[in-house]
Protein backbone atom coordinates (compact mmCIF):
# COMPACT_ATOMS: atom_id res chain seq x y z
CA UNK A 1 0.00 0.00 0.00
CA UNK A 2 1.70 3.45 -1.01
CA UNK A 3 2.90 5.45 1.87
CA UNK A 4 0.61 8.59 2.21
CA UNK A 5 2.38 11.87 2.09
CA UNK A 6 1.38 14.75 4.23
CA UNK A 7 0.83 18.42 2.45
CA UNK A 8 4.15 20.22 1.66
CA UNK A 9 4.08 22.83 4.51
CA UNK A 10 7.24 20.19 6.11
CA UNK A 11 10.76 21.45 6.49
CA UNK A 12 13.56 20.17 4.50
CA UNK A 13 15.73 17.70 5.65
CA UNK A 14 18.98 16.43 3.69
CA UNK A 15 20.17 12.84 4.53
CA UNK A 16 23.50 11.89 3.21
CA UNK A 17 24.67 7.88 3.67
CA UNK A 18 27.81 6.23 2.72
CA UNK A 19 28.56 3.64 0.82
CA UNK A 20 29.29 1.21 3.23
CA UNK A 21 25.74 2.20 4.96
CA UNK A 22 24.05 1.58 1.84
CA UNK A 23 26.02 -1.83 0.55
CA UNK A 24 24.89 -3.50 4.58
CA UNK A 25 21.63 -1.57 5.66
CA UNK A 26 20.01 -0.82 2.96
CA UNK A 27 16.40 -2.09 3.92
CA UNK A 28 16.97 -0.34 7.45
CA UNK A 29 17.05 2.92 5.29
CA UNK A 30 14.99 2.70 3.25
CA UNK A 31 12.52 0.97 5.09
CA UNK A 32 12.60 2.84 8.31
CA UNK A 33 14.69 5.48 8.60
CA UNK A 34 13.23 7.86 5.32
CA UNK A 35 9.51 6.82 5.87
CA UNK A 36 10.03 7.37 9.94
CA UNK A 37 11.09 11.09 8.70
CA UNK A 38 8.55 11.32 5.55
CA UNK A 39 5.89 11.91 8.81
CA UNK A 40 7.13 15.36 9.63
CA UNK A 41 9.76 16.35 7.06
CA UNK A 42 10.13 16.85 3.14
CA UNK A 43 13.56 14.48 2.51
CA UNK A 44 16.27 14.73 0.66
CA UNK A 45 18.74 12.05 0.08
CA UNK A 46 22.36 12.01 -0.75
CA UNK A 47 23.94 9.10 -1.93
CA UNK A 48 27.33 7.50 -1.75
CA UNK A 49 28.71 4.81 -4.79
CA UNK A 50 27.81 1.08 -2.89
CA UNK A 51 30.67 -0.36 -0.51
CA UNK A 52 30.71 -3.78 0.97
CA UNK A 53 31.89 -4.49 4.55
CA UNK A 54 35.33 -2.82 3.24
CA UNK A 55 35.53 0.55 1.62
CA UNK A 56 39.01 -0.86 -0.56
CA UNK A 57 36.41 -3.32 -1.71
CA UNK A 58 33.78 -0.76 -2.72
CA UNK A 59 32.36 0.33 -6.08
CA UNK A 60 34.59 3.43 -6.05
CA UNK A 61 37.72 1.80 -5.45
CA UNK A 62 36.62 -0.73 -8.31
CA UNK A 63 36.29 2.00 -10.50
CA UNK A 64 39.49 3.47 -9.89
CA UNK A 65 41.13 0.32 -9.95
CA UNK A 66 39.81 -0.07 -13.61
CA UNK A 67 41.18 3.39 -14.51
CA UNK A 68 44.71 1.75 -13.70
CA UNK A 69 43.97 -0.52 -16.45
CA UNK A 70 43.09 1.93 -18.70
CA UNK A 71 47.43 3.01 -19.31
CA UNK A 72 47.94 -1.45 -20.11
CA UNK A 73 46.35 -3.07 -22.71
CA UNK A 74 47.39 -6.09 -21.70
CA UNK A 75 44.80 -5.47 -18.20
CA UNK A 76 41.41 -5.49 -20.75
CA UNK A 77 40.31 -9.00 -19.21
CA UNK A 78 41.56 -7.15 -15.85
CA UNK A 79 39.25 -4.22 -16.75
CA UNK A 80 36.56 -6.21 -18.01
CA UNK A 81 36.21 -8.82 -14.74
CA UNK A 82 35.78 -5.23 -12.39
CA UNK A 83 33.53 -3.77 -14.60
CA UNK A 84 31.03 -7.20 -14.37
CA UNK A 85 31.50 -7.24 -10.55
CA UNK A 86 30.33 -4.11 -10.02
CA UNK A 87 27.16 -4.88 -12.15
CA UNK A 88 26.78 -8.16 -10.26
CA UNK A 89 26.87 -6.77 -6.74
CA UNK A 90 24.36 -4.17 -8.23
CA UNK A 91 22.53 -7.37 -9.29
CA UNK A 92 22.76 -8.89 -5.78
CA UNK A 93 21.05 -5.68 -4.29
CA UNK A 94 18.14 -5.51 -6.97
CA UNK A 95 17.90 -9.65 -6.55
CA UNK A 96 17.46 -8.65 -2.45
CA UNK A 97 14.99 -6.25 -2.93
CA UNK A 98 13.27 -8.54 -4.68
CA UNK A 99 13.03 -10.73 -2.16
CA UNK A 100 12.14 -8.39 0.66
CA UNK A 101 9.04 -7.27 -1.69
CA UNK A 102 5.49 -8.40 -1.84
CA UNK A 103 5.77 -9.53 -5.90
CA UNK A 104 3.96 -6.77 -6.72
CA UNK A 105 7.52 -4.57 -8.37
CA UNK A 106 8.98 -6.75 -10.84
CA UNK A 107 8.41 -4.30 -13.75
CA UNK A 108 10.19 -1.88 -11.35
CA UNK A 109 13.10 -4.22 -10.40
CA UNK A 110 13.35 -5.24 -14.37
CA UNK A 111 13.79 -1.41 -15.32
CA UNK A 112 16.43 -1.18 -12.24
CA UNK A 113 18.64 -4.17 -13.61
CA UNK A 114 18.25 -2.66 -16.82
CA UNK A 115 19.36 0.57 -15.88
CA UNK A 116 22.01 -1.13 -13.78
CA UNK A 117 23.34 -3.37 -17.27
CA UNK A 118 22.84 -0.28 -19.82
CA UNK A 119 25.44 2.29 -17.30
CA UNK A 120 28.15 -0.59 -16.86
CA UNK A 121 27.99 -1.52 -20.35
CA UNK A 122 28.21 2.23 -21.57
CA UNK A 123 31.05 2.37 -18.81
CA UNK A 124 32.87 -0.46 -20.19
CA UNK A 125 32.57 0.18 -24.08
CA UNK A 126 34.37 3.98 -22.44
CA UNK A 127 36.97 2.83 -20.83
CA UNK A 128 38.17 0.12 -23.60
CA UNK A 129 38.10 2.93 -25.61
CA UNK A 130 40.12 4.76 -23.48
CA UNK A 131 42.41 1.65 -23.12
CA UNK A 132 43.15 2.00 -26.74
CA UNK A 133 44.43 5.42 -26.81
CA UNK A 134 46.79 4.71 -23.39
CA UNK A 135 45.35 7.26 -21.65
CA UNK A 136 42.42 9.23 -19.31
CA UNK A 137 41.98 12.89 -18.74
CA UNK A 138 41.15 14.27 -15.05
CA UNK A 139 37.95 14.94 -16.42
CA UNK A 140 37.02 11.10 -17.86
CA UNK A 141 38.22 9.70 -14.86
CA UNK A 142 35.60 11.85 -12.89
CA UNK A 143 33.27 10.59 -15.65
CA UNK A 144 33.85 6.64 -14.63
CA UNK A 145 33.54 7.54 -11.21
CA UNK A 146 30.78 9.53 -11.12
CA UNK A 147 29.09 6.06 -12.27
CA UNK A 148 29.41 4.90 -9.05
CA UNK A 149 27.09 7.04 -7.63
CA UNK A 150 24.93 6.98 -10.00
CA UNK A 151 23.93 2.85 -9.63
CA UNK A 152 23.79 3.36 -6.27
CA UNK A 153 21.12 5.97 -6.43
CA UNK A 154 19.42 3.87 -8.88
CA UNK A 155 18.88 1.10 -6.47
CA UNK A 156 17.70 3.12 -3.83
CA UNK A 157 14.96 5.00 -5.72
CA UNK A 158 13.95 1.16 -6.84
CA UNK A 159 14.01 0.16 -2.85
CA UNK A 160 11.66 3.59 -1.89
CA UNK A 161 9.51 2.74 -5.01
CA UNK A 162 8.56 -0.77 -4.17
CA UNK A 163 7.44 0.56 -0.61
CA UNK A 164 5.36 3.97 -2.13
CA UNK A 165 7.97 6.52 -2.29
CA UNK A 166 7.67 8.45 -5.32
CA UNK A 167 11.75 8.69 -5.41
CA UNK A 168 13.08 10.55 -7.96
CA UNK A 169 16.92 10.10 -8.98
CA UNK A 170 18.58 13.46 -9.65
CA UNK A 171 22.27 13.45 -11.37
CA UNK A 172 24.33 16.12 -10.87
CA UNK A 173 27.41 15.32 -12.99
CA UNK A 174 26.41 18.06 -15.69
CA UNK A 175 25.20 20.85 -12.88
CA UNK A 176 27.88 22.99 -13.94
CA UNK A 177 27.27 24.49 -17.11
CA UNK A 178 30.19 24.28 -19.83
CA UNK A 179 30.24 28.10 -19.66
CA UNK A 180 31.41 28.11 -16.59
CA UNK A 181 35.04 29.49 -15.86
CA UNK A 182 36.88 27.39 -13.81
CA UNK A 183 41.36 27.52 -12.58
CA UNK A 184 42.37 25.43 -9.88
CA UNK A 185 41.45 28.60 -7.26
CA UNK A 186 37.79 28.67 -8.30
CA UNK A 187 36.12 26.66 -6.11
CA UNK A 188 35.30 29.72 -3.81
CA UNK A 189 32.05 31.21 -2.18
CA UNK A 190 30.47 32.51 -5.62
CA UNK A 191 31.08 29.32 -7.29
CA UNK A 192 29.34 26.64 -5.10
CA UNK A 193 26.24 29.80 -4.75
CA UNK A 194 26.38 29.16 -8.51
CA UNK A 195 25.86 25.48 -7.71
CA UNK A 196 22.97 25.52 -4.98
CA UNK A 197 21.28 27.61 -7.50
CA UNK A 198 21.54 24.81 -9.85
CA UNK A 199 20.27 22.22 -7.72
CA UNK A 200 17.17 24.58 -6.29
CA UNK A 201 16.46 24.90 -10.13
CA UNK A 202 16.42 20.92 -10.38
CA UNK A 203 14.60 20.18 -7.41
CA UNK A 204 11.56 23.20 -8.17
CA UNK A 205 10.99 20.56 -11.56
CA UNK A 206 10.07 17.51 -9.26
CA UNK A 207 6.38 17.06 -8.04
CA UNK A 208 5.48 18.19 -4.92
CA UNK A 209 5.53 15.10 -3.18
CA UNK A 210 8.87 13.59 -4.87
CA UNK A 211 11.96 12.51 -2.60
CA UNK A 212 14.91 13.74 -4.49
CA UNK A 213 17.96 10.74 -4.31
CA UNK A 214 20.83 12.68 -5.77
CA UNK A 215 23.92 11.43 -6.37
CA UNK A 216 27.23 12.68 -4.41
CA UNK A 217 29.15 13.55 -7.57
CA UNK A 218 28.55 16.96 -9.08
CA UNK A 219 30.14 18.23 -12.07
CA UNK A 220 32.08 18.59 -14.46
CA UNK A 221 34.75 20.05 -12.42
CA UNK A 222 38.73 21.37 -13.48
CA UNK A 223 41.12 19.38 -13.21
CA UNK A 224 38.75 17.26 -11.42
CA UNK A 225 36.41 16.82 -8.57
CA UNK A 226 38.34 13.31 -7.04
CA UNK A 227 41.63 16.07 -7.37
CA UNK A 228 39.85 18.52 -6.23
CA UNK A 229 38.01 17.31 -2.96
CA UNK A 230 39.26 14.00 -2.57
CA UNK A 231 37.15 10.84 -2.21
CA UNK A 232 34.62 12.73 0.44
CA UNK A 233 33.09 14.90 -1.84
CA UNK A 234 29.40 13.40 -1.16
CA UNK A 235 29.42 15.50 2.14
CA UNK A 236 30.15 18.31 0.42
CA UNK A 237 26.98 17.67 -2.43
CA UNK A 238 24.82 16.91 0.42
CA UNK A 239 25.69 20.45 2.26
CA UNK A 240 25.23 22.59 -0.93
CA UNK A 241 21.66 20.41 -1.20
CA UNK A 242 20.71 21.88 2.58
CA UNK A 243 21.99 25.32 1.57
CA UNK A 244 20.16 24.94 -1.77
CA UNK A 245 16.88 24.32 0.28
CA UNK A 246 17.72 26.21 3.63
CA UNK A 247 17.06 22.94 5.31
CA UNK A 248 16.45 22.75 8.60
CA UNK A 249 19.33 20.26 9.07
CA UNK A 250 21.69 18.06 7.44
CA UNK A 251 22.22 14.62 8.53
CA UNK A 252 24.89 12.58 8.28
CA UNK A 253 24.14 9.07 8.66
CA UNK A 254 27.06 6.60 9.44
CA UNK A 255 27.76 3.51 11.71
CA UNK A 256 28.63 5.19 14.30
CA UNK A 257 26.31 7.03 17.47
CA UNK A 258 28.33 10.69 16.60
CA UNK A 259 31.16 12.49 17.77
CA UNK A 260 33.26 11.27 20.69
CA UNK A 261 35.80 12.54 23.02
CA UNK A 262 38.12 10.40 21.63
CA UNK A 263 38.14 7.44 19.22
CA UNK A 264 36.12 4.38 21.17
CA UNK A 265 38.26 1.60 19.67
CA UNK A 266 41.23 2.93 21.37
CA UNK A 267 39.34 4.74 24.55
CA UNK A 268 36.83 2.71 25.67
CA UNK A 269 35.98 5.40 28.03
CA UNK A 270 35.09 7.49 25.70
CA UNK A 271 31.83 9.49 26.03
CA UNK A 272 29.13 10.34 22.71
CA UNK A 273 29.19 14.50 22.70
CA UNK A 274 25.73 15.99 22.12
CA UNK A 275 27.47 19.22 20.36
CA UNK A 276 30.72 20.29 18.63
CA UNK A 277 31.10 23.56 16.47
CA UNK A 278 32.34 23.45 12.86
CA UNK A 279 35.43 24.28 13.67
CA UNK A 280 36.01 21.83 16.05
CA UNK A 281 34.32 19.13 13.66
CA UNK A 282 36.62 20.58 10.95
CA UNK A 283 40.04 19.99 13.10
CA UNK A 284 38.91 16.38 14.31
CA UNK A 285 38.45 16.01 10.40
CA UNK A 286 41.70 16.92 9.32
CA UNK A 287 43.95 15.63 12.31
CA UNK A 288 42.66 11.97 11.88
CA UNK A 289 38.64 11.69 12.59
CA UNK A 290 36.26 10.96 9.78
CA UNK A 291 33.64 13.86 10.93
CA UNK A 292 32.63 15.89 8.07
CA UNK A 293 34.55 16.69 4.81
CA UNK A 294 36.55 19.83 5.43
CA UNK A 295 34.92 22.05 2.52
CA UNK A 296 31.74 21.26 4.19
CA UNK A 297 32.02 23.52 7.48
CA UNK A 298 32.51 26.94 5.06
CA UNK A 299 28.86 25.76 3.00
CA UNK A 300 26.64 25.19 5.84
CA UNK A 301 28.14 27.82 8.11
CA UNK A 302 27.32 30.42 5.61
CA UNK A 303 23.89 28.96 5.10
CA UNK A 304 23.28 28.80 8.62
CA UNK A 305 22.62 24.85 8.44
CA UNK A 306 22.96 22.36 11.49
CA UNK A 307 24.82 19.00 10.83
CA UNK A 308 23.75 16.17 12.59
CA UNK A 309 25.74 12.99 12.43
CA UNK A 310 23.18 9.72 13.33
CA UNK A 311 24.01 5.95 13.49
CA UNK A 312 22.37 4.04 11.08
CA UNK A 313 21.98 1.10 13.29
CA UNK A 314 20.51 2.89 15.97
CA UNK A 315 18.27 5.75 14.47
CA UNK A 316 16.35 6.25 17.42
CA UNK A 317 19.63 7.78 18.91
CA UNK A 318 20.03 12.00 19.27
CA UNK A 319 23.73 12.40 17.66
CA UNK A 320 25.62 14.54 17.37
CA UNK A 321 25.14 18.19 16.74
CA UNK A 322 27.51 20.23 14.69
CA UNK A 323 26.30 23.87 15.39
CA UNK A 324 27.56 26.64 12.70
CA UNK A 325 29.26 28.99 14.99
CA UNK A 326 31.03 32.22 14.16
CA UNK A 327 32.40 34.62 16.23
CA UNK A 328 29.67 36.86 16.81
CA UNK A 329 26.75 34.85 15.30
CA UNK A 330 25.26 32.36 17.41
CA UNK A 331 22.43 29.44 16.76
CA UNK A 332 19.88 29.96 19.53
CA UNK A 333 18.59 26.78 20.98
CA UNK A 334 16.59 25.23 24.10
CA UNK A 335 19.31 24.40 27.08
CA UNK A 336 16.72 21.48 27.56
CA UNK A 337 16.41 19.39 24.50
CA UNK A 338 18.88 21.14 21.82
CA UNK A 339 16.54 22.29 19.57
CA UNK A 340 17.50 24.87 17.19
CA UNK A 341 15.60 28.18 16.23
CA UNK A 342 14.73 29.06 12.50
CA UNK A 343 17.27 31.60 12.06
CA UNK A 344 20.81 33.00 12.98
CA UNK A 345 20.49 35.57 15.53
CA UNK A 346 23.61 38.09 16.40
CA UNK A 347 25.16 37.86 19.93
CA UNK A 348 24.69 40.74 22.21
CA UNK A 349 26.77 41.63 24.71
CA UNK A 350 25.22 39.51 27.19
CA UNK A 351 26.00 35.70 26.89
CA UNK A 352 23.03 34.00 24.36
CA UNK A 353 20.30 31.54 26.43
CA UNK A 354 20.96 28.82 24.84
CA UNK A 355 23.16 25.69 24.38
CA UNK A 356 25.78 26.66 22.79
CA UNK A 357 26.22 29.23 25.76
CA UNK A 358 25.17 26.53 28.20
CA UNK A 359 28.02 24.37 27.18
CA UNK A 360 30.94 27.47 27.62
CA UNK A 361 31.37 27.89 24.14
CA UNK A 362 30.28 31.90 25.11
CA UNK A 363 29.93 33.53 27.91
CA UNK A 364 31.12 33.35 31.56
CA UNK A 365 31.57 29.64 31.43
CA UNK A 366 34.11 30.16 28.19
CA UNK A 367 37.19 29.85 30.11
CA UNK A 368 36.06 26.87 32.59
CA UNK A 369 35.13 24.73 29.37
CA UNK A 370 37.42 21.90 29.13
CA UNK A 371 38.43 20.40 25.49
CA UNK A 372 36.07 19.19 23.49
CA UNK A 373 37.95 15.89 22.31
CA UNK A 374 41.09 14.10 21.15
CA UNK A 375 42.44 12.77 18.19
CA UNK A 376 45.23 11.10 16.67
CA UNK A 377 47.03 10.56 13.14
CA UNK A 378 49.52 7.44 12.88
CA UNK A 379 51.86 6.89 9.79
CA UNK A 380 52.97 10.75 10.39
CA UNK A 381 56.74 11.26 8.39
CA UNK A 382 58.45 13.98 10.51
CA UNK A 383 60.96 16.16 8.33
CA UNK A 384 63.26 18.52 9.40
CA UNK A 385 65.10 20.87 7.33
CA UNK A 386 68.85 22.68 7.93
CA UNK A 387 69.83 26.10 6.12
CA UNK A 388 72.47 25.21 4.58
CA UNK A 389 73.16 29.09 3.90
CA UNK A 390 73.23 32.22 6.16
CA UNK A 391 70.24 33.89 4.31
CA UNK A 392 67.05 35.29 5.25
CA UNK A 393 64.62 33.36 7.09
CA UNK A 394 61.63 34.62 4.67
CA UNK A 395 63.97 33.52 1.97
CA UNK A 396 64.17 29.94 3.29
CA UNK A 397 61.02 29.06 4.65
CA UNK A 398 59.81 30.12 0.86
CA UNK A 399 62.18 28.12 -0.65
CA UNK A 400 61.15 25.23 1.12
CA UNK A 401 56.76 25.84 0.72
CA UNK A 402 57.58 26.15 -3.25
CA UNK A 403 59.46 22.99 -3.16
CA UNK A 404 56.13 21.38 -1.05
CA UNK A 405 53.68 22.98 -3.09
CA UNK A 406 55.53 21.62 -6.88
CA UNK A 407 55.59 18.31 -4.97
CA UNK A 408 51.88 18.52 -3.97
CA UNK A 409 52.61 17.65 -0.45
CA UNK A 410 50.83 19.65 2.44
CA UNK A 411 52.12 19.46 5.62
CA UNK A 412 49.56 18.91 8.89
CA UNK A 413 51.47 20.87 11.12
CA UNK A 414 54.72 23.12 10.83
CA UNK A 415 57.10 24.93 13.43
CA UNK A 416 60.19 27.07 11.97
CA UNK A 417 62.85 29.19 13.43
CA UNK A 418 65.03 31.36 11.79
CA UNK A 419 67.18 29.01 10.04
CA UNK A 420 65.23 25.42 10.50
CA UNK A 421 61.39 24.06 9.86
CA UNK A 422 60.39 21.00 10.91
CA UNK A 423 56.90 19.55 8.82
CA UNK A 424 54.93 16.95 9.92
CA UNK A 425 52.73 15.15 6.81
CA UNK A 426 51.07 12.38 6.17
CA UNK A 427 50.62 11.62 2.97
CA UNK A 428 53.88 11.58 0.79
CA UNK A 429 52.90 8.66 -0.87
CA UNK A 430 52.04 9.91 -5.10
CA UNK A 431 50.90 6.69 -6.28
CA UNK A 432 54.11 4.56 -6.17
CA UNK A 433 54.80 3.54 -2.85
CA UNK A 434 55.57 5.66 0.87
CA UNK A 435 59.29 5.41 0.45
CA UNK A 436 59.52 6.64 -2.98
CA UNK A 437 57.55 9.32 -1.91
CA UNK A 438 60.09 10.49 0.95
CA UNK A 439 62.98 9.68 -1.61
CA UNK A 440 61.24 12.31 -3.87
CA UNK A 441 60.72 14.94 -0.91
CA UNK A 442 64.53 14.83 0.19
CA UNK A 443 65.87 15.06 -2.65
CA UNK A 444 64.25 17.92 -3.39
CA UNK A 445 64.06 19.55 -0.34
CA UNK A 446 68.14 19.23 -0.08
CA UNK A 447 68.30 22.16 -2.25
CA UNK A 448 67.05 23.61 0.99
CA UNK A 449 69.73 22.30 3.37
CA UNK A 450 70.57 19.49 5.43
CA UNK A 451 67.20 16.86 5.57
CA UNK A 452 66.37 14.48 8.55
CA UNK A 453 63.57 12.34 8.07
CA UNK A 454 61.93 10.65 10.99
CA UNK A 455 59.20 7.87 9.98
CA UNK A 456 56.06 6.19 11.98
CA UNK A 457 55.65 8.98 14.04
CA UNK A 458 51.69 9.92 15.38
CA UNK A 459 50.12 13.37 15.62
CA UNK A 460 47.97 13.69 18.84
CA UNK A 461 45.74 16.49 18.68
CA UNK A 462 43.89 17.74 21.50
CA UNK A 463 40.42 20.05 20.30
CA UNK A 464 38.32 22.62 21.77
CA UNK A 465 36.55 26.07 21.10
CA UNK A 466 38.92 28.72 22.47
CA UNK A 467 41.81 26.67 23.57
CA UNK A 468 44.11 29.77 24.13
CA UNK A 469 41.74 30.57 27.17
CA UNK A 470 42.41 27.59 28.82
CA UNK A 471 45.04 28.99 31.26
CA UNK A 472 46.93 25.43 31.90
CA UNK A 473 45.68 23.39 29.95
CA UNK A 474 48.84 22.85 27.82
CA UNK A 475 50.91 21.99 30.60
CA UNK A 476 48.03 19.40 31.60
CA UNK A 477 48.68 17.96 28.14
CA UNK A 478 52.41 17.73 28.27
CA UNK A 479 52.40 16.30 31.68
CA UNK A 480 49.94 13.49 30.98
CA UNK A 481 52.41 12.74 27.73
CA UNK A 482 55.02 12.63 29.94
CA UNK A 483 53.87 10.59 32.48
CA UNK A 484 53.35 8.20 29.49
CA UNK A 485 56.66 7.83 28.87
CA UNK A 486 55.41 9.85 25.23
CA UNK A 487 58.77 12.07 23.70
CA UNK A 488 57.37 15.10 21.86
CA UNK A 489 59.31 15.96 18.77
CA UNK A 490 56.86 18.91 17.69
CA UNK A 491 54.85 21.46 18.98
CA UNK A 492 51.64 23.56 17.19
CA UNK A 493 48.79 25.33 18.01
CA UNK A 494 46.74 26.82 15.14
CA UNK A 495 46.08 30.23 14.36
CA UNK A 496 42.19 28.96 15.10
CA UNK A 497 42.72 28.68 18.76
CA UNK A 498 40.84 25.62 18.18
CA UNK A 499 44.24 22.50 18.60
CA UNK A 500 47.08 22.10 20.45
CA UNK A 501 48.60 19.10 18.89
């Protein structure tokens, strides 16, 4: 029996899964968690490409694993075997639906294993004919990727169909119109406004009742969106969705309850947090916690969206709340249950009633507030560079940030003196191996002076809002490292006030 719709007076709410969500609880989201929502909200949902119980294993990595065999003809059965696994597991999903249905969809499951066939075949006959040339551009490797996500929302509309959702799958890998000028800096405020006005345009064609599954990869982008953003560019399609909508929240559905203090596996003590700010969320992110993709905070902060990051196993569960904060901008909520108002509000003079106040992010309680959580980064290659030469120390601290930025490397954290800099990074590895990678580096960076390269060293980072007015709290951190028996080779606090790591 189709599910009946209420009128469209709802808010919006975006729902982004991964791929691993999707590959193992599929019927648990479709099933439950959209319908439970469908009550009281309008839904959007944001889809990853299908992963199994492994992301290496997933349809992504698949895909880029058949652009490798795009440079060697000899790799065409290679090529071929990847492409027919990822329409077989697509198979398998469509075969399970099947199965969880009352026999009343196969004309709908037929057109989804067509749809399924027709996109890996048109993806194959592409990349053999890419395979003949020897080569891929930036942009058709986006292209096979972005099929990914594409299969995946086309099982999901087929799972909301065959339970009375009108679903509606939305691509967005040609929302950016050719005219469009794009350099490797233009990925800034004006173009992703460009882009939520794309995607309101879209979604104003659907009925009124539809819920819009739209896949993660937008496009076309230059040199390319995996170059670009990196593999976690589905958060960032889902935030410019919210902002396109000014939804009342985006959620981020994963395996996990939320946010913790510090990583459960390795702290079992480790307590769920009911709220972070984006900037906290965006420092767990980038010193070693999967939050939320770094280009997200700057959407939804300027859009005035809350995040909310939900287990998909246990949906019944409050989250984590990601509140966008800015320094004299506050989201007003209830102390008592969290919930947010419809608008930002600016801060007075006197501290804001409500939680974010509550919790000492503002306010009198600011500088009794302890840190928010803790984090860590293994596999960390510690560099430290020599002058060689009695210059300038502007003149050597540039010479060595050109010599990073022709290599592509970025370094997590940084301390320099006068005539030394010592980088910390974690990812010098370009495609052929760690220790290549570090070969590369030093030999480069000896132009600079004398190298010393330190390897399997760990970043520990320790968050929260307003760290610098903390009085203590960084000898509290060094003496708990000591007690440890834990040497500390580097020292940095961010310009953000927001780490000491």
């Amino acid at each position: 029996m189709p599910l009946l719709l209420p009128q469209d007076d709802r808010p919006w709410i975006v729902q982004k899964y991964g791929g691993t969500s999707l590959g193992k609880l599929l019927p648990q989201i479709t099933e439950t968690i959209i319908p439970s929502y469908l009550e009281t909200n309008k839904v959007v949902v944001v889809c990853s490409a299908i992963s199994g119980t492994e992301k290496a294993k997933g349809t992504t990595s698949l895909l880029l694993k058949a652009i490798e065999c795009v440079i060697a003809p000899s790799r065409q059965a290679e090529l071929n075997s990847i492409i027919n696994t990822i329409q077989d597991e697509h198979f398998k999903a469509i075969k399970a639906l099947r199965l969880r249905s009352d026999g009343g969809h196969e004309k709908l499951f037929n057109q989804a294993e067509k749809d399924v066939q027709n996109e890996c075949t048109e993806l194959k006959s592409f990349l053999s004919a890419a395979q003949t040339i020897g080569e891929l551009s930036p942009r058709s490797k986006d292209r096979v990727v972005s099929t990914g996500e594409k299969l995946s929302c086309l099982i999901v509309v087929a799972a909301l169909r065959s339970k009375g959702i009108p679903a509606h799958l939305i691509s967005l890998s040609n929302i950016v119109p050719p005219t469009t000028k794009q350099t490797r800096h233009s990925l800034n405020v004006a173009f992703f406004s460009s882009i939520t006005s794309q995607i309101r345009i879209l979604l104003a064609s659907l009925p009124q009742d539809a819920v819009p599954v739209i896949t993660g990869f937008f496009g076309p982008i230059l040199p390319s969106l995996l170059q670009t953003i990196g593999r976690g560019y589905t958060d960032l399609t889902a935030a410019l969705a919210s902002v396109s909508l000014g939804a009342e929240e985006l959620q981020i559905w994963k395996e996990v309850d939320g946010i913790f203090t510090a990583d459960p596996r390795k702290v079992p003590s480790a307590r769920l947090l009911e709220t972070v700010t984006l900037e906290e969320a965006s420092e767990l992110t980038f010193f070693g916690s999967e939050v939320i993709h770094p280009a997200v905070a700057e959407v939804v902060r300027r859009g005035g969206v809350r995040v909310r990051v939900l287990n998909v196993k246990f949906p019944n569960g409050k989250g984590t709340v990601i509140w966008p904060s800015v320094e004299g901008v506050v989201v007003e909520a209830s102390a008592e249950d969290g919930n947010v108002s419809s608008g930002m509000t600016t801060r007075s003079n006197s501290p804001a009633n409500g939680f974010m106040a509550a919790n000492g992010y503002y306010g009198a309680n600011q500088s009794r507030r302890a840190p928010t959580a803790l984090t860590s980064k293994d596999a960390i290659v510690l560099v430290n560079i020599q002058s060689s030469r009695q210059t300038k120390s502007h003149g050597f601290l540039a010479h060595v940030f050109n010599t990073l930025d022709q290599l592509n490397a970025v370094a997590d954290l940084i301390t320099s003196s006068e005539q030394s800099v010592s980088l910390a990074l974690s990812n010098v590895d370009s495609g052929d191996g760690v220790e290549a990678g570090i070969k590369r580096l030093v030999q480069a960076l000896e132009k600079c002076g004398k190298v010393e390269v330190q390897r399997g060293m760990a970043i520990v980072s320790v968050i929260g809002h307003k760290m610098r007015n903390m009085v203590g709290i960084a000898g509290q951190i060094f003496s708990t490292l000591a007690s440890g028996g834990v040497n500390i080779y580097l020292i940095g606090q961010g310009a953000s006030e927001i780490n000491i790591s």
